[in-house]
N, C-alpha and C. Protein backbone atom coordinates (compact mmCIF):
# COMPACT_ATOMS: atom_id res chain seq x y z
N UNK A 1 -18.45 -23.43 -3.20
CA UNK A 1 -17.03 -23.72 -3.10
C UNK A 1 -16.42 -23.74 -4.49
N UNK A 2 -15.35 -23.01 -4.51
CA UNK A 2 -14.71 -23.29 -6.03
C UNK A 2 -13.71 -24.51 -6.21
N UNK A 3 -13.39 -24.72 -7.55
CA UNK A 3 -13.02 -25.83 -7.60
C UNK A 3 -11.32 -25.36 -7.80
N UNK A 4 -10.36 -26.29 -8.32
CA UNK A 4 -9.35 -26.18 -8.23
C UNK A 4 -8.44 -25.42 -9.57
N UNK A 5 -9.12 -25.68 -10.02
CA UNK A 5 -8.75 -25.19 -11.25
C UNK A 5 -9.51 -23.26 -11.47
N UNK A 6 -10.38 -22.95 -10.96
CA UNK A 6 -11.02 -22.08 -10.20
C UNK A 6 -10.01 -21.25 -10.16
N UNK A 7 -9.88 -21.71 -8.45
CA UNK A 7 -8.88 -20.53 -8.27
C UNK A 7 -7.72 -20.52 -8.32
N UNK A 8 -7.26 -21.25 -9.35
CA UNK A 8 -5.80 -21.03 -10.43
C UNK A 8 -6.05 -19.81 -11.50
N UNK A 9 -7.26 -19.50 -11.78
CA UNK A 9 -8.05 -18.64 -12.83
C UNK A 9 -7.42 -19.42 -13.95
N UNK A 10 -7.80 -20.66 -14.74
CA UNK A 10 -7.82 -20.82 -15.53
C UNK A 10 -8.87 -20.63 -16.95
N UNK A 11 -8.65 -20.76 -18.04
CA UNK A 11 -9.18 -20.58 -19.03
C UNK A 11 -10.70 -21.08 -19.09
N UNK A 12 -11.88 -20.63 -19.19
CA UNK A 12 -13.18 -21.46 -18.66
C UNK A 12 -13.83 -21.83 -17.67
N UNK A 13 -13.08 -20.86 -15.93
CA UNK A 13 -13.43 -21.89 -15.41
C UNK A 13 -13.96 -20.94 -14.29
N UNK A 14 -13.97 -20.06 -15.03
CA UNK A 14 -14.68 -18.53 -13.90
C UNK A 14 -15.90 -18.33 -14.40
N UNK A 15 -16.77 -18.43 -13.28
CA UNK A 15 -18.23 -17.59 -13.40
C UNK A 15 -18.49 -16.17 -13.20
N UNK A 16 -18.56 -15.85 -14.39
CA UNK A 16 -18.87 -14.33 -14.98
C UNK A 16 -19.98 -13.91 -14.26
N UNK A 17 -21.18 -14.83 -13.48
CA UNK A 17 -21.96 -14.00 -12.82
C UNK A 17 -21.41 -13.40 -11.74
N UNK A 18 -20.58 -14.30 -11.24
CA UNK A 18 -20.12 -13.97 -9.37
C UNK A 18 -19.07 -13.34 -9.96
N UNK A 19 -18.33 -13.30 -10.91
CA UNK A 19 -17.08 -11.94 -10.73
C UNK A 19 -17.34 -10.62 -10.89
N UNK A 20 -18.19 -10.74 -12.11
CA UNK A 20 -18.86 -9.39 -12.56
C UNK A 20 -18.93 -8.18 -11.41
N UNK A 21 -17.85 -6.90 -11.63
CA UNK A 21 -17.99 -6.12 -10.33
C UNK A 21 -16.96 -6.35 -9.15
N UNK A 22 -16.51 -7.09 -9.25
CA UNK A 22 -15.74 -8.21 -8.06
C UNK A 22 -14.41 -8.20 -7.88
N UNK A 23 -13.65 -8.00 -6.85
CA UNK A 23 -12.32 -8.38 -6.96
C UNK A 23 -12.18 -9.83 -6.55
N UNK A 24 -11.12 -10.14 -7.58
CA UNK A 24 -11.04 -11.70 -7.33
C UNK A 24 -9.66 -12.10 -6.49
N UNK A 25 -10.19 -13.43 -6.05
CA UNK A 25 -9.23 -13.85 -5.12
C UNK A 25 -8.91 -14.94 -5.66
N UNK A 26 -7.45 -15.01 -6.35
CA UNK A 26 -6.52 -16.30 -6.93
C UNK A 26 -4.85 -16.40 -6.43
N UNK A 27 -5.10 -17.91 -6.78
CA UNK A 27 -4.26 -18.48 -6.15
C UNK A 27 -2.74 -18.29 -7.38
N UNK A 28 -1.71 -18.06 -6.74
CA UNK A 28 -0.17 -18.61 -7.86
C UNK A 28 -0.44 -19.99 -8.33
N UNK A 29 0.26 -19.88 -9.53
CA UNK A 29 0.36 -21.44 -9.68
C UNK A 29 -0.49 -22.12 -11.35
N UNK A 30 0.88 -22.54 -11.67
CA UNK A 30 0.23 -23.11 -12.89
C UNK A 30 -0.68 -22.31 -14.09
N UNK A 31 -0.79 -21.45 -14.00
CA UNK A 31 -0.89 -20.08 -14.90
C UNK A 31 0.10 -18.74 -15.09
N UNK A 32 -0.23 -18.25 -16.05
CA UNK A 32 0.88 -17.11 -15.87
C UNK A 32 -0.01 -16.05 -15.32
N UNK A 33 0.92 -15.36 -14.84
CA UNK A 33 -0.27 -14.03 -13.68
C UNK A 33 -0.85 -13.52 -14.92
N UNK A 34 -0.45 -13.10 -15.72
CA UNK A 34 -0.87 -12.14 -17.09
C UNK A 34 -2.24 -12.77 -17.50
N UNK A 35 -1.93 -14.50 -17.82
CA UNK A 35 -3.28 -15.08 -18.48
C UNK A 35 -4.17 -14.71 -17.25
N UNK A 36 -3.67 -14.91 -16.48
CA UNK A 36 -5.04 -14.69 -14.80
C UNK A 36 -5.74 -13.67 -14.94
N UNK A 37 -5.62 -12.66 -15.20
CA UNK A 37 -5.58 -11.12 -15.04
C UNK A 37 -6.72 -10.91 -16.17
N UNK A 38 -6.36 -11.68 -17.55
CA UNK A 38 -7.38 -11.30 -18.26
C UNK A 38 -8.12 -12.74 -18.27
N UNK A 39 -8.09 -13.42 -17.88
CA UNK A 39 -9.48 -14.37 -17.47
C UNK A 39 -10.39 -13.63 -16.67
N UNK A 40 -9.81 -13.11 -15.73
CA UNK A 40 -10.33 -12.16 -14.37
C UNK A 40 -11.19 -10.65 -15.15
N UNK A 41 -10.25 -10.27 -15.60
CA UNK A 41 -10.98 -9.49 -16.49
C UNK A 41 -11.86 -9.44 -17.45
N UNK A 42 -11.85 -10.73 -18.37
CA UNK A 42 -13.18 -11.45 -19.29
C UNK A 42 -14.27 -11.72 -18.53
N UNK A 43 -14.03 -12.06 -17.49
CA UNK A 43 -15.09 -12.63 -16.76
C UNK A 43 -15.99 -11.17 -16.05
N UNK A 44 -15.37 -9.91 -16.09
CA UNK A 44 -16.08 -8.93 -15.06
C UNK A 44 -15.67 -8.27 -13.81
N UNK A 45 -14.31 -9.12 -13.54
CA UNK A 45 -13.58 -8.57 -12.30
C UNK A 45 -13.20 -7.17 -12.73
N UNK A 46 -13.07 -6.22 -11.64
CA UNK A 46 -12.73 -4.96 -11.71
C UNK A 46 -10.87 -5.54 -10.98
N UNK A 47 -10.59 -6.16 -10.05
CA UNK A 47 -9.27 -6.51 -9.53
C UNK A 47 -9.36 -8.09 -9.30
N UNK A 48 -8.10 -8.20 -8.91
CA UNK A 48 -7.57 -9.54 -8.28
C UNK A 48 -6.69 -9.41 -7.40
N UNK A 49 -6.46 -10.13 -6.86
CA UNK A 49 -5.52 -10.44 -5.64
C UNK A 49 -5.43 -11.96 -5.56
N UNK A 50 -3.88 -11.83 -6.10
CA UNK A 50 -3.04 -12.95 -6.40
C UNK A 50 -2.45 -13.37 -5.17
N UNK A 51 -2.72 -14.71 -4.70
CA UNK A 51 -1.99 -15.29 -3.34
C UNK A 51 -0.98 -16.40 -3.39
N UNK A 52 0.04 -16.12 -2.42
CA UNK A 52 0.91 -17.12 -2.72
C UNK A 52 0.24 -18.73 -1.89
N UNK A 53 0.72 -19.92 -2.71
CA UNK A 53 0.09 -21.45 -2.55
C UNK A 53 1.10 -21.29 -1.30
N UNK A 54 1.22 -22.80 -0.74
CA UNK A 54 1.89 -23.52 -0.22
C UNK A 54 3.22 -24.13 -0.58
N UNK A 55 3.51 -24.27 -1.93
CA UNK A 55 4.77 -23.85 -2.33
C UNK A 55 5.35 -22.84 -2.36
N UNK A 56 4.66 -21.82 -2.98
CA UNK A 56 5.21 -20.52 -3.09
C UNK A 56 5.77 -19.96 -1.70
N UNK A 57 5.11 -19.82 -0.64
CA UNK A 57 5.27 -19.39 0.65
C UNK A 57 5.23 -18.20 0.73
N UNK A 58 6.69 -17.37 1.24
CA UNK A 58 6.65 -16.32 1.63
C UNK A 58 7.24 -15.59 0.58
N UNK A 59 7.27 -16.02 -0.96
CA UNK A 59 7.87 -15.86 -1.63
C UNK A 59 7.74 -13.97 -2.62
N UNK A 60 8.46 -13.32 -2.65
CA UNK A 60 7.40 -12.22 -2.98
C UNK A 60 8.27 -11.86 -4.51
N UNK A 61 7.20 -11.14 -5.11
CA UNK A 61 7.86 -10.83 -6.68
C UNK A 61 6.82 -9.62 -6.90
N UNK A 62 7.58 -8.81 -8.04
CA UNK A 62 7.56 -7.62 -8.57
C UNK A 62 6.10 -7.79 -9.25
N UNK A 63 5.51 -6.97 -9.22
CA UNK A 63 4.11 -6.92 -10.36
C UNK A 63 4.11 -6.34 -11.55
N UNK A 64 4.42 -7.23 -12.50
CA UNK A 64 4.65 -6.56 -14.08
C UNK A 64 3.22 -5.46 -14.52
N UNK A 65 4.09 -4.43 -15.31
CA UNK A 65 3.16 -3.36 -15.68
C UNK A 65 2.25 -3.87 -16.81
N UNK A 66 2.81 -5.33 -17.24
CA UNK A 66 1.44 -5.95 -18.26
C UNK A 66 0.50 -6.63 -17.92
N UNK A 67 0.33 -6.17 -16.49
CA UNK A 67 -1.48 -7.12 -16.19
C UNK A 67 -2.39 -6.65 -17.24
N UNK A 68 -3.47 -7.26 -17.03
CA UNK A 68 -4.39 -6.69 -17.78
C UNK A 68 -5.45 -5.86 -16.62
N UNK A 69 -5.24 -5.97 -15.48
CA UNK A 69 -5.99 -4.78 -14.18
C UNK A 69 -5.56 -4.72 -13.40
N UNK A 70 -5.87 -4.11 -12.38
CA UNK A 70 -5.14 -4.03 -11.01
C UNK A 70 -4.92 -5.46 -10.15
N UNK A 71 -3.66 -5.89 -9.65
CA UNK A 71 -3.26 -6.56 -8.99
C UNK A 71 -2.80 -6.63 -7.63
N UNK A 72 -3.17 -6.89 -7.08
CA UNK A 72 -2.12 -6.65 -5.48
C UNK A 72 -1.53 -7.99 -5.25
């Protein structure tokens, strides 16, 4: 089970074994998508897929061309 801070993709808190290869699954919230992207990417992810929380809802927004990988 990941922890909370996890799947915020914060700074330190991704295991590079289990991403390595991996598209990742993170949550909005309390990071900027950009920092996410290259945590996700330091760590070995080939993608991510960014989900909206329970605040966010149905909320939808544009995907800036400065990720650092593919995003959906």
């Amino acid at each position: 089970m990941e922890s909370a801070t996890s799947i915020l993709c914060k700074i330190g808190t991704t295991d590079a074994e289990k991403a390595k290869g991996k598209i990742m699954v993170r949550s909005r919230g309390e990071t900027a998508r950009v920092e996410k992207g290259l945590v996700a990417m330091e760590a070995g992810a080939v993608g991510m897929i960014l989900c909206n929380d329970k605040f966010s809802g149905a909320v939808l927004w544009k995907v800036q061309s400065d990720l650092a990988l593919g995003v959906v």
